[in-house]
C-alpha atoms as a PDB file:
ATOM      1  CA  UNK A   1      41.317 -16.686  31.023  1.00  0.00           C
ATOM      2  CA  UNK A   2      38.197 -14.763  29.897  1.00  0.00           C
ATOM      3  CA  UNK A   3      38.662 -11.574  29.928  1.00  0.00           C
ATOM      4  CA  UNK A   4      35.809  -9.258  32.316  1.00  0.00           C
ATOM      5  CA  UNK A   5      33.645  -7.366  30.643  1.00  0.00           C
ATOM      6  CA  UNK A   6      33.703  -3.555  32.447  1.00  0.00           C
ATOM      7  CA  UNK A   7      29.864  -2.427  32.459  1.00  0.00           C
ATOM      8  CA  UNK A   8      29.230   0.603  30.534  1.00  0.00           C
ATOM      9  CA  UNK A   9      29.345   3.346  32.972  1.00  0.00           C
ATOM     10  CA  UNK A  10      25.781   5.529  32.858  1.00  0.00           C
ATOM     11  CA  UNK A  11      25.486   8.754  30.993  1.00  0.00           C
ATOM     12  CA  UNK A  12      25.279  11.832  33.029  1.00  0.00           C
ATOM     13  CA  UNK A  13      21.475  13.472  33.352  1.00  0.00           C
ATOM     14  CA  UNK A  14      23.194  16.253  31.096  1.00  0.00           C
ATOM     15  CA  UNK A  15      24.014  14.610  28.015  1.00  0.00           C
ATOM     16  CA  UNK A  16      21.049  12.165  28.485  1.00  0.00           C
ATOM     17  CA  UNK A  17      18.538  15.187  28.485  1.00  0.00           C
ATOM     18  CA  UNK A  18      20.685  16.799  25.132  1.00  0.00           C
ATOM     19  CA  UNK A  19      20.292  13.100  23.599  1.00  0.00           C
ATOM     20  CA  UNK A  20      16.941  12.639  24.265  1.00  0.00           C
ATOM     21  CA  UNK A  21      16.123  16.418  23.003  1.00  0.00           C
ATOM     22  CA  UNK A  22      17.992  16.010  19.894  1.00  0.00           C
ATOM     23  CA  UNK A  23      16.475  12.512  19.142  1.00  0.00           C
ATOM     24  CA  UNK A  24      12.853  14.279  19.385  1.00  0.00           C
ATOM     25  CA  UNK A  25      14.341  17.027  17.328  1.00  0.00           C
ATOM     26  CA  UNK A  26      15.096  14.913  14.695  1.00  0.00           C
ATOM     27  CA  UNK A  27      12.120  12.505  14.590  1.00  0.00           C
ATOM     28  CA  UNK A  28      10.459  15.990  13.884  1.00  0.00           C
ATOM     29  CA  UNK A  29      12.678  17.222  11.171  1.00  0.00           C
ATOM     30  CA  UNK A  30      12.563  13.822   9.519  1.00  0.00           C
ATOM     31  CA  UNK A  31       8.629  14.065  10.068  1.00  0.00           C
ATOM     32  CA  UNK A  32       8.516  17.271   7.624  1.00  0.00           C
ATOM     33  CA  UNK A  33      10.899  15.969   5.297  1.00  0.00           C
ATOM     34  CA  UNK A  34       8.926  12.982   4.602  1.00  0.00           C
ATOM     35  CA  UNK A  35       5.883  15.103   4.222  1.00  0.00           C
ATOM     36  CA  UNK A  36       7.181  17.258   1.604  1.00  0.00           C
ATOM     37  CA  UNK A  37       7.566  14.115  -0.391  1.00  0.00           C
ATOM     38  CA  UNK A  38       4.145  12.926  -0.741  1.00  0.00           C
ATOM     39  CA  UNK A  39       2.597  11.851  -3.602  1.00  0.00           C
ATOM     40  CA  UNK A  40      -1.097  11.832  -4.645  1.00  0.00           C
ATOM     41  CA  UNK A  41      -3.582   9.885  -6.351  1.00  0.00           C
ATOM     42  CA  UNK A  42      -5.936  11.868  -8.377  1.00  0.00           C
ATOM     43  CA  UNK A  43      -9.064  12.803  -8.242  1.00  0.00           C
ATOM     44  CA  UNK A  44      -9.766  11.620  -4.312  1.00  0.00           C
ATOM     45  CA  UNK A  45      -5.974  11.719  -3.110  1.00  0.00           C
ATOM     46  CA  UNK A  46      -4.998  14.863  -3.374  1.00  0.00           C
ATOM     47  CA  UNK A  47      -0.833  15.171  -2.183  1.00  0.00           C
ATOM     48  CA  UNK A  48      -0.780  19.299  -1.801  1.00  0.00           C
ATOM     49  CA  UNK A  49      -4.078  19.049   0.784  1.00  0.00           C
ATOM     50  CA  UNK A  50      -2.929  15.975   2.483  1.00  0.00           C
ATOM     51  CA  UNK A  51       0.319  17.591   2.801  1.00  0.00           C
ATOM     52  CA  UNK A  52      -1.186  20.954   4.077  1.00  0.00           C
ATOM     53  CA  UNK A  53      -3.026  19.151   7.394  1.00  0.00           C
ATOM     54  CA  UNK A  54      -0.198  17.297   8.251  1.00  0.00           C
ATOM     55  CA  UNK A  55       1.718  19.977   8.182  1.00  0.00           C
ATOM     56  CA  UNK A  56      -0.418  22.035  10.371  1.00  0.00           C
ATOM     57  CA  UNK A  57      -0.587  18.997  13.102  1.00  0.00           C
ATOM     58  CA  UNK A  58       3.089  19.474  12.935  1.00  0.00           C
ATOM     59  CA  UNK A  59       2.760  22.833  13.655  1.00  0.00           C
ATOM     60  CA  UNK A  60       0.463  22.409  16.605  1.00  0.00           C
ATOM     61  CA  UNK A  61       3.238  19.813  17.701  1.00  0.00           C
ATOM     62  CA  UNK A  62       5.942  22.202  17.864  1.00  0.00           C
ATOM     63  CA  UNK A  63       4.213  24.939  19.709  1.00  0.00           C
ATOM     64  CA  UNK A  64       3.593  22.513  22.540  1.00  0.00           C
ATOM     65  CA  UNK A  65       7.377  21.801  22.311  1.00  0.00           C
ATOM     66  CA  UNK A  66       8.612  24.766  22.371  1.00  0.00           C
ATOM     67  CA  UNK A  67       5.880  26.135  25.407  1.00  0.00           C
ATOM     68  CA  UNK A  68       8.091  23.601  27.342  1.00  0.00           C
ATOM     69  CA  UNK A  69      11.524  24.325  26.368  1.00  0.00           C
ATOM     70  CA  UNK A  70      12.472  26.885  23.321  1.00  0.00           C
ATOM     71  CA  UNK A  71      15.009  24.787  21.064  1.00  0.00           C
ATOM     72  CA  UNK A  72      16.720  27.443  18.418  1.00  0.00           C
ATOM     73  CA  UNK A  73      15.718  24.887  15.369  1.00  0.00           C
ATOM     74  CA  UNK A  74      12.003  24.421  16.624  1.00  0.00           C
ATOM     75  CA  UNK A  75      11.590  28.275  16.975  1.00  0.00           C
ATOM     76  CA  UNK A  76      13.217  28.238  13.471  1.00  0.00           C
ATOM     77  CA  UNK A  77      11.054  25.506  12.091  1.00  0.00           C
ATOM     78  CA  UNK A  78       7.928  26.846  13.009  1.00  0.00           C
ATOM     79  CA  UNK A  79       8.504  30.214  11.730  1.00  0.00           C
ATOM     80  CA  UNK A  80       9.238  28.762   8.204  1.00  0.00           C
ATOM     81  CA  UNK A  81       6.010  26.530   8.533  1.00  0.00           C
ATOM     82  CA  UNK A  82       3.940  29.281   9.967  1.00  0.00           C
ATOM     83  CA  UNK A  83       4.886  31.228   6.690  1.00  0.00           C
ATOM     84  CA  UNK A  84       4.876  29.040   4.294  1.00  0.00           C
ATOM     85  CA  UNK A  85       1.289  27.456   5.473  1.00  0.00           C
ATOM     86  CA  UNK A  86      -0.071  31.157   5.711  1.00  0.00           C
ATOM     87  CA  UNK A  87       0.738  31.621   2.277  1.00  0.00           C
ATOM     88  CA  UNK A  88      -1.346  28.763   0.900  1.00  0.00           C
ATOM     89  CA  UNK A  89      -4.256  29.044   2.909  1.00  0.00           C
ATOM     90  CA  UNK A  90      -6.177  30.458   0.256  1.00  0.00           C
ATOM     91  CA  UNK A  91      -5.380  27.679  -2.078  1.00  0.00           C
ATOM     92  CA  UNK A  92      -5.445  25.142   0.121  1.00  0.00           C
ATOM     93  CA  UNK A  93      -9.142  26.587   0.988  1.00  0.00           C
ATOM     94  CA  UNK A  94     -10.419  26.641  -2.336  1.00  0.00           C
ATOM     95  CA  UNK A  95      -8.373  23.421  -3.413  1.00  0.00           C
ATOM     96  CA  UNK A  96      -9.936  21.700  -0.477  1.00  0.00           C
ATOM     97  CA  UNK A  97     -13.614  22.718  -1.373  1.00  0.00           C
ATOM     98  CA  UNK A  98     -13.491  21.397  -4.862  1.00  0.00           C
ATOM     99  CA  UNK A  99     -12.051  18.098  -3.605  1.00  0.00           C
ATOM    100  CA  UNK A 100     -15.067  17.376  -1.296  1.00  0.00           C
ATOM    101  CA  UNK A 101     -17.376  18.505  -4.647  1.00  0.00           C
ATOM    102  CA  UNK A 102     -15.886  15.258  -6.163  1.00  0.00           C
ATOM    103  CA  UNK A 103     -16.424  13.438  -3.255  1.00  0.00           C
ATOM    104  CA  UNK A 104     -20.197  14.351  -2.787  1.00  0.00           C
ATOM    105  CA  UNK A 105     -19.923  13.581  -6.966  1.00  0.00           C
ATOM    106  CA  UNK A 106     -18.687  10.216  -5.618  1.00  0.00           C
ATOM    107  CA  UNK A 107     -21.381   9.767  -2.617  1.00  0.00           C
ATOM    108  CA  UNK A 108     -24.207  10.755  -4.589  1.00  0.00           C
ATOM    109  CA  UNK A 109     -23.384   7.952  -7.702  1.00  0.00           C
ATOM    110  CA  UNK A 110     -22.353   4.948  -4.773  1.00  0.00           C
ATOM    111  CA  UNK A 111     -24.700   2.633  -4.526  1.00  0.00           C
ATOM    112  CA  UNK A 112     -23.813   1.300  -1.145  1.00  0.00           C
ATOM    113  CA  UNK A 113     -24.904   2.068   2.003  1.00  0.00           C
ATOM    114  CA  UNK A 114     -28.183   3.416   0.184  1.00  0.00           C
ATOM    115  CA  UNK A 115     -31.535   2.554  -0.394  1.00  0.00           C
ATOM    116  CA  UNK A 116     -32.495   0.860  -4.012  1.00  0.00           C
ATOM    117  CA  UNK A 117     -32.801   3.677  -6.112  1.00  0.00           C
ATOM    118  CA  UNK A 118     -33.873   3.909 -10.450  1.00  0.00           C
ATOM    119  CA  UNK A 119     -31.754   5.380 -12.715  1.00  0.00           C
ATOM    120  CA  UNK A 120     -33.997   8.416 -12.878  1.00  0.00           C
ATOM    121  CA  UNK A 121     -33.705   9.004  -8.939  1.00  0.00           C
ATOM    122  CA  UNK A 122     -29.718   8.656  -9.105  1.00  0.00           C
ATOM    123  CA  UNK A 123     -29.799  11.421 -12.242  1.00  0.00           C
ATOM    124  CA  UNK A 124     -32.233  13.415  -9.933  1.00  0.00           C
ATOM    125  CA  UNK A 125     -29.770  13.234  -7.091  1.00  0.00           C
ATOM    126  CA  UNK A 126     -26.704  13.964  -9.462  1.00  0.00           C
ATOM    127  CA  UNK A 127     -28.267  16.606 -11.757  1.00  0.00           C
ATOM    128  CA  UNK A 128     -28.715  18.623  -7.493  1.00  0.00           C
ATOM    129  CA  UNK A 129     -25.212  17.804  -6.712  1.00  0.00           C
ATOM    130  CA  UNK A 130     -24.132  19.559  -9.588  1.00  0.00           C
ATOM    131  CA  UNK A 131     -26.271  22.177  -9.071  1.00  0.00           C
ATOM    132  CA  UNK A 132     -25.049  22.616  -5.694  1.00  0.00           C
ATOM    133  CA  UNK A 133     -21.490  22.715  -7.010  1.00  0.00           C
ATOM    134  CA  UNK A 134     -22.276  25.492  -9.582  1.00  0.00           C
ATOM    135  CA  UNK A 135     -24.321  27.764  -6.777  1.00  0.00           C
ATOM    136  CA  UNK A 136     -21.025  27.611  -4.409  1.00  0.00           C
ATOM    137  CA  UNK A 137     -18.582  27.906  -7.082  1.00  0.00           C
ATOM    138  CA  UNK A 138     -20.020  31.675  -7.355  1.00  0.00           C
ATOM    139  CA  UNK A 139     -17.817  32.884  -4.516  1.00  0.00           C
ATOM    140  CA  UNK A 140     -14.396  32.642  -6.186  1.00  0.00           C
ATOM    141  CA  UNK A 141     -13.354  32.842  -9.881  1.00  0.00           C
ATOM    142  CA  UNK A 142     -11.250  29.814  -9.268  1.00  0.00           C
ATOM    143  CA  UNK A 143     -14.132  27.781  -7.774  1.00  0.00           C
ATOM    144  CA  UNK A 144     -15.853  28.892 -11.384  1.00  0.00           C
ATOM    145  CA  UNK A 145     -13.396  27.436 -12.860  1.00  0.00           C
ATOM    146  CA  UNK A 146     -13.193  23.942 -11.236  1.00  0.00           C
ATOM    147  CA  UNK A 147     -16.830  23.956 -11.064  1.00  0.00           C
ATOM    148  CA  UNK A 148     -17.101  24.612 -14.971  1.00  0.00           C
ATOM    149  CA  UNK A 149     -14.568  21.495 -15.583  1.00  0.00           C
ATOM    150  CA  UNK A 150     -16.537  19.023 -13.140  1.00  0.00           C
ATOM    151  CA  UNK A 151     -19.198  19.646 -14.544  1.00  0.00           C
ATOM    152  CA  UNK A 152     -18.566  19.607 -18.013  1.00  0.00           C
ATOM    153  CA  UNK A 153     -16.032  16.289 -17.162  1.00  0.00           C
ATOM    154  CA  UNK A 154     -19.259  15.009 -15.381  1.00  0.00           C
ATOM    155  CA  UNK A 155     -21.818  15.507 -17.743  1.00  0.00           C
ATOM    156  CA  UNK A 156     -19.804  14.052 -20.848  1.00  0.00           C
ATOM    157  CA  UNK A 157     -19.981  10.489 -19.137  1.00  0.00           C
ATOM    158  CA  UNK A 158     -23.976  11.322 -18.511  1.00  0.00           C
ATOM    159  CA  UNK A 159     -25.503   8.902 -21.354  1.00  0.00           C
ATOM    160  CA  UNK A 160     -24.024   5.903 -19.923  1.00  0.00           C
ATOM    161  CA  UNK A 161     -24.153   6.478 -16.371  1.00  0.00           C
ATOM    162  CA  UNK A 162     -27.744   5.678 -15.052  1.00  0.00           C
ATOM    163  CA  UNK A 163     -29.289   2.750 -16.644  1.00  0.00           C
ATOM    164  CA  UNK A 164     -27.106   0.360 -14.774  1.00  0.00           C
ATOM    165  CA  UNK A 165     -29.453   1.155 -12.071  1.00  0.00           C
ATOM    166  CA  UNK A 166     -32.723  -0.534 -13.269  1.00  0.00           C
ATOM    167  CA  UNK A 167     -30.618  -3.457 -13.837  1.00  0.00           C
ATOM    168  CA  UNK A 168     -30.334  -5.827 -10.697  1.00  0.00           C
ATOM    169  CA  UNK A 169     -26.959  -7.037 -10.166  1.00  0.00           C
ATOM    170  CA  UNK A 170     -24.890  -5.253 -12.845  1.00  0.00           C
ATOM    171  CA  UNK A 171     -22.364  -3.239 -12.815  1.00  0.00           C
ATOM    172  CA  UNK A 172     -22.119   0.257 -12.689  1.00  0.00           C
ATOM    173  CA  UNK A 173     -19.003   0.130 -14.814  1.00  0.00           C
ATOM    174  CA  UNK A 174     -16.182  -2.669 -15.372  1.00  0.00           C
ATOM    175  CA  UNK A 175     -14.698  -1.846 -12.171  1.00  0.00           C
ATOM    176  CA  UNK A 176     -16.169  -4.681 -10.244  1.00  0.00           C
ATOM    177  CA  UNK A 177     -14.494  -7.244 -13.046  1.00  0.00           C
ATOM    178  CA  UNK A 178     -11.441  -5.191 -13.049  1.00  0.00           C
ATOM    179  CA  UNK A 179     -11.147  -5.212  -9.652  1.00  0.00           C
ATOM    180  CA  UNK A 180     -10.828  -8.911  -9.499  1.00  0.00           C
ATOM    181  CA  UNK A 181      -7.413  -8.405 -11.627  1.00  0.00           C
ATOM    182  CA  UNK A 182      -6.538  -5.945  -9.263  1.00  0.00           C
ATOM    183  CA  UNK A 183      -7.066  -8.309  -6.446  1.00  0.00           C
ATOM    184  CA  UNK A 184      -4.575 -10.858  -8.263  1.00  0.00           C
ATOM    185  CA  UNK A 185      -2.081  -8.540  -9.271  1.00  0.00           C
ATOM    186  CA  UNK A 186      -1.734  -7.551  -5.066  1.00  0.00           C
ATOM    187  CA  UNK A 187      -1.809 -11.133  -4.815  1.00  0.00           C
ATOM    188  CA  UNK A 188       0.934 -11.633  -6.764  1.00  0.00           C
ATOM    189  CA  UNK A 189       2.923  -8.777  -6.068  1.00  0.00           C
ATOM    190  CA  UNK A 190       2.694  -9.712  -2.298  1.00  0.00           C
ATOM    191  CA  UNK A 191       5.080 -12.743  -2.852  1.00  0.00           C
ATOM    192  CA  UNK A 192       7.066 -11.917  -6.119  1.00  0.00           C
ATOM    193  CA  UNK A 193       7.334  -8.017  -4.599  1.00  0.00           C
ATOM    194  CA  UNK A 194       5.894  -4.770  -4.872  1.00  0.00           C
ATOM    195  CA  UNK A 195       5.822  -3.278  -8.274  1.00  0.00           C
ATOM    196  CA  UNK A 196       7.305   0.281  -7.955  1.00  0.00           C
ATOM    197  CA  UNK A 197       7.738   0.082  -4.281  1.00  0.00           C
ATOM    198  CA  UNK A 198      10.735  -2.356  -4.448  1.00  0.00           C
ATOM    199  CA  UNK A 199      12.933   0.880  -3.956  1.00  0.00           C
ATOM    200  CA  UNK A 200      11.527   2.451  -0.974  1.00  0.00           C
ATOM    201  CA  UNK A 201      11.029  -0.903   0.416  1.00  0.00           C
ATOM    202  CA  UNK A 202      15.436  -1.543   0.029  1.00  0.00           C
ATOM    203  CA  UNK A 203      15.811   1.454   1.761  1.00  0.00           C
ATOM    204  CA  UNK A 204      13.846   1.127   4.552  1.00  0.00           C
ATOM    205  CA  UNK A 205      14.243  -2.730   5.406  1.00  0.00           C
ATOM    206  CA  UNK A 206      17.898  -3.800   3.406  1.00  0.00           C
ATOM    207  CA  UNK A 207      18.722  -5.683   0.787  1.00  0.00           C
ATOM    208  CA  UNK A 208      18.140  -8.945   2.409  1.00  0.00           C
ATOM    209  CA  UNK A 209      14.271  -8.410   1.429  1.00  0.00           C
ATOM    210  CA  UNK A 210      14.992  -9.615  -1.558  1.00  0.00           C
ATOM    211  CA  UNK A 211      15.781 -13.012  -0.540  1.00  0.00           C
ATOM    212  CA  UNK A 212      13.464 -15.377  -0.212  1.00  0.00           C
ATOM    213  CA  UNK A 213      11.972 -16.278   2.816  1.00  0.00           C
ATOM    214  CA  UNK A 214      10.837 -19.633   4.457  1.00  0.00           C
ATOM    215  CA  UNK A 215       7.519 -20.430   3.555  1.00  0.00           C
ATOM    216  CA  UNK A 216       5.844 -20.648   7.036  1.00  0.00           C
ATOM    217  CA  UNK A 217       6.652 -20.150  10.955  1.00  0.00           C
ATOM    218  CA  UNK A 218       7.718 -23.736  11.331  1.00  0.00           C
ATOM    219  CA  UNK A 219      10.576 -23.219   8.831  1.00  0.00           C
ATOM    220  CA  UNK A 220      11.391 -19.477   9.892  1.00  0.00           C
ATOM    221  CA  UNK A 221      12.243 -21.422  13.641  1.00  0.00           C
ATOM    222  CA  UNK A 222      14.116 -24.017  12.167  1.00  0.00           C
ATOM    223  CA  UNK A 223      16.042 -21.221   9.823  1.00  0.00           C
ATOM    224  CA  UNK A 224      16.896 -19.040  13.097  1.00  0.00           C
ATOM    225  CA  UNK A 225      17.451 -21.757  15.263  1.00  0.00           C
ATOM    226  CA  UNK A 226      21.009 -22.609  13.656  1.00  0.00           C
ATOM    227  CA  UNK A 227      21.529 -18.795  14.140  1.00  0.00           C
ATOM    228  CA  UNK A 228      23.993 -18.025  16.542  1.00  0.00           C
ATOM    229  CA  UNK A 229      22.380 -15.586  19.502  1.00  0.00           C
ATOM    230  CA  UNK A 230      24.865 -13.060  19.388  1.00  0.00           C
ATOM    231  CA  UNK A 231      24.550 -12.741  16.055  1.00  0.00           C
ATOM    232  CA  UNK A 232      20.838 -12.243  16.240  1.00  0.00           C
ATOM    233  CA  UNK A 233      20.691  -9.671  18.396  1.00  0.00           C
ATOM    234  CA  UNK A 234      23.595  -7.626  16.114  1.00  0.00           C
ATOM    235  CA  UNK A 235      21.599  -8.206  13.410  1.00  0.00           C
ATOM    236  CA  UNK A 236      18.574  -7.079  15.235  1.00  0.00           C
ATOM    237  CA  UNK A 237      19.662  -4.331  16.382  1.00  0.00           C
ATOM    238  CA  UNK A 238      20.839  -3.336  12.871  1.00  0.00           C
ATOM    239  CA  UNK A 239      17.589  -3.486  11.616  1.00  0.00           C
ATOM    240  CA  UNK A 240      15.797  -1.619  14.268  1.00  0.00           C
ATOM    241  CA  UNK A 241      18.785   1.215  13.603  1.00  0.00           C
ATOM    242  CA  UNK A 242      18.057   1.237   9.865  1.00  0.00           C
ATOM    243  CA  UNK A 243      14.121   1.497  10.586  1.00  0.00           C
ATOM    244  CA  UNK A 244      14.470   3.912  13.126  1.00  0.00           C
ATOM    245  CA  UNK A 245      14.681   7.152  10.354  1.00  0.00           C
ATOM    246  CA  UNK A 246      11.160   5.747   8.882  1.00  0.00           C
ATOM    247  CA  UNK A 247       9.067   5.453  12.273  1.00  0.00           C
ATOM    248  CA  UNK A 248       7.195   8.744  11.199  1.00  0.00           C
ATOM    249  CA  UNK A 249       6.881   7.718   7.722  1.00  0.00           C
ATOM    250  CA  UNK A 250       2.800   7.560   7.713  1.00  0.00           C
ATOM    251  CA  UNK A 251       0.222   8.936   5.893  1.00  0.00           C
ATOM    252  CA  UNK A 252      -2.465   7.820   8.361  1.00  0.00           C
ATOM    253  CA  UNK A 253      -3.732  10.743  10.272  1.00  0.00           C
ATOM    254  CA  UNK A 254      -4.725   9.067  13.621  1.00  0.00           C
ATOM    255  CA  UNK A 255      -1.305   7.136  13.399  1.00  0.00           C
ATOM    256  CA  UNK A 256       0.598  10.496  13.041  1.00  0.00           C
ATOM    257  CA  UNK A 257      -1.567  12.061  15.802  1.00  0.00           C
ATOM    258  CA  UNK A 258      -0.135   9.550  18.188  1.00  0.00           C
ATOM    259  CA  UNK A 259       3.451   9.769  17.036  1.00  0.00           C
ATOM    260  CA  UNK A 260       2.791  13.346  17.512  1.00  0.00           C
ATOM    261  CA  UNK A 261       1.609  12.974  21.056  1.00  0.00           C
ATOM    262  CA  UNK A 262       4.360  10.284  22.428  1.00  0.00           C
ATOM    263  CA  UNK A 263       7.007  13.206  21.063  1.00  0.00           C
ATOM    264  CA  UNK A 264       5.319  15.776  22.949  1.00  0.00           C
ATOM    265  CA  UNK A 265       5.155  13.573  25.746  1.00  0.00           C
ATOM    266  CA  UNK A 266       8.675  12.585  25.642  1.00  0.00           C
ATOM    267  CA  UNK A 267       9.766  16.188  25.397  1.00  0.00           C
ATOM    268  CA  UNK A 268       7.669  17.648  28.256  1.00  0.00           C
ATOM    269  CA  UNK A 269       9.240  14.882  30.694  1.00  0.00           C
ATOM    270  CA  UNK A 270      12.761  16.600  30.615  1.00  0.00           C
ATOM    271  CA  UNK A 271      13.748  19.650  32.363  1.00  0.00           C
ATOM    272  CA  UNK A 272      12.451  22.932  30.538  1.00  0.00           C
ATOM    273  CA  UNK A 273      15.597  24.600  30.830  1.00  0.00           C
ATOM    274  CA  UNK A 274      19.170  23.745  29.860  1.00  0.00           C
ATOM    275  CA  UNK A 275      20.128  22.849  33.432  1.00  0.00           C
ATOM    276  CA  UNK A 276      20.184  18.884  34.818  1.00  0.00           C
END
């Protein structure tokens, strides 16, 4: 005789709010951790200034939280981000204004988006960009200092920047031809595996990633079909459990802003005390 399955008897409203607290609590703590983590790209990704503004969306987050409902490791949390973010301001300031110098560096030599221009109108534009750099490096002896190294880095590659220009279709640089390397290399790497992402990808999918896969939909229905459901959904659910620790794992800013929201959201729909 089968035996009757007893259905799971609801959770009180109590330990459902604490659950659902300490599930936002966490998806914030894990949220910082990951951001203290991040790694840059020179010269255009910069980790410490990415890392400050998401930070300080963080920080915005928690405020709202704890407007609704004072948790003891928010108020704690925010106190040590409040400090630590007040503390490199000033870098993060100056650090910030010498990134978007190499960006307007960037703008100025980009040929797209603009009209056609010589080789003497790009120097023209280039030779002002640096001369806008040098006039607003004058307000801090640390702006001096990245200004002096820009420029000097800048005008060392001078003698074979411009002439590209007057030359229809080449070139600025080998870029372009490198690029298409580039291009194969992802190609590659997006059925053989990432190179130097193989690790982060075993810890946040499992180790079955490394086996192959079938090659198209038709045979990834055939594979599952001779799957047994119950095992399917176990397996699912495994997944989604391993996963779950990564959701805030992003270094997109409108993707974080909406995480960000959905918590706050989440945490302003229970009761903003410690009573049912």
């Amino acid at each position: 005789m089968p035996a009757i399955s007893t259905p799971t008897a609801p959770l009180a409203p109590k330990v459902a709010t604490e659950q659902e607290r300490e599930s936002i609590v966490q998806d914030i703590l894990a949220r910082v951790r990951y951001l203290l983590t991040l790694k840059g790209r020179p010269p255009f990704r910069l980790a410490g200034i990415e890392m400050f503004a998401r930070l300080q969306e963080v920080v915005e987050c928690v405020r709202e939280l704890i407007e609704h409902f004072p948790e003891a490791r928010l108020l704690k949390l925010l106190d040590g981000l409040q400090t630590a973010l007040a503390k490199t301001r000033p870098d993060y300031d100056e650090l910030s204004h010498a990134a978007q110098w190499l960006a307007d560096l960037a703008d100025t030599l980009d040929p797209d988006g603009k009209p056609m221009r010589t080789g003497k109108q790009v120097r023209d534009d280039w030779l002002a960009c640096l001369t806008r750099i040098e006039t607003q490096a004058q307000s801090s002896p640390r702006l001096q200092q990245f200004s002096a190294k820009i420029c000097k880095v800048s005008k060392s590659y001078a003698p074979g920047l411009f002439h590209t220009y007057d030359i229809p279709s080449l070139p600025r640089t080998n870029n372009d031809r490198e690029s298409e390397f580039r291009r194969l290399r992802q190609r590659l790497l997006s059925t053989t595996g990432q190179l130097g992402a193989t690790k982060r990808l075993l810890l946040r999918t499992g180790a079955w990633e490394l086996i192959p896969g079938p090659a198209s939909f038709t045979e990834t229905v055939a594979a599952i079909s001779h799957v047994q459901y119950d095992q399917f959904l176990q397996e699912r659910q495994r997944v989604r459990l391993h996963r779950a620790p990564f959701r805030l794992h992003t270094r997109s800013g409108k993707q974080s802003e909406r995480q960000l929201k959905k918590l706050v959201q989440r945490w302003k729909m229970l009761p903003a005390s410690h009573d049912p």
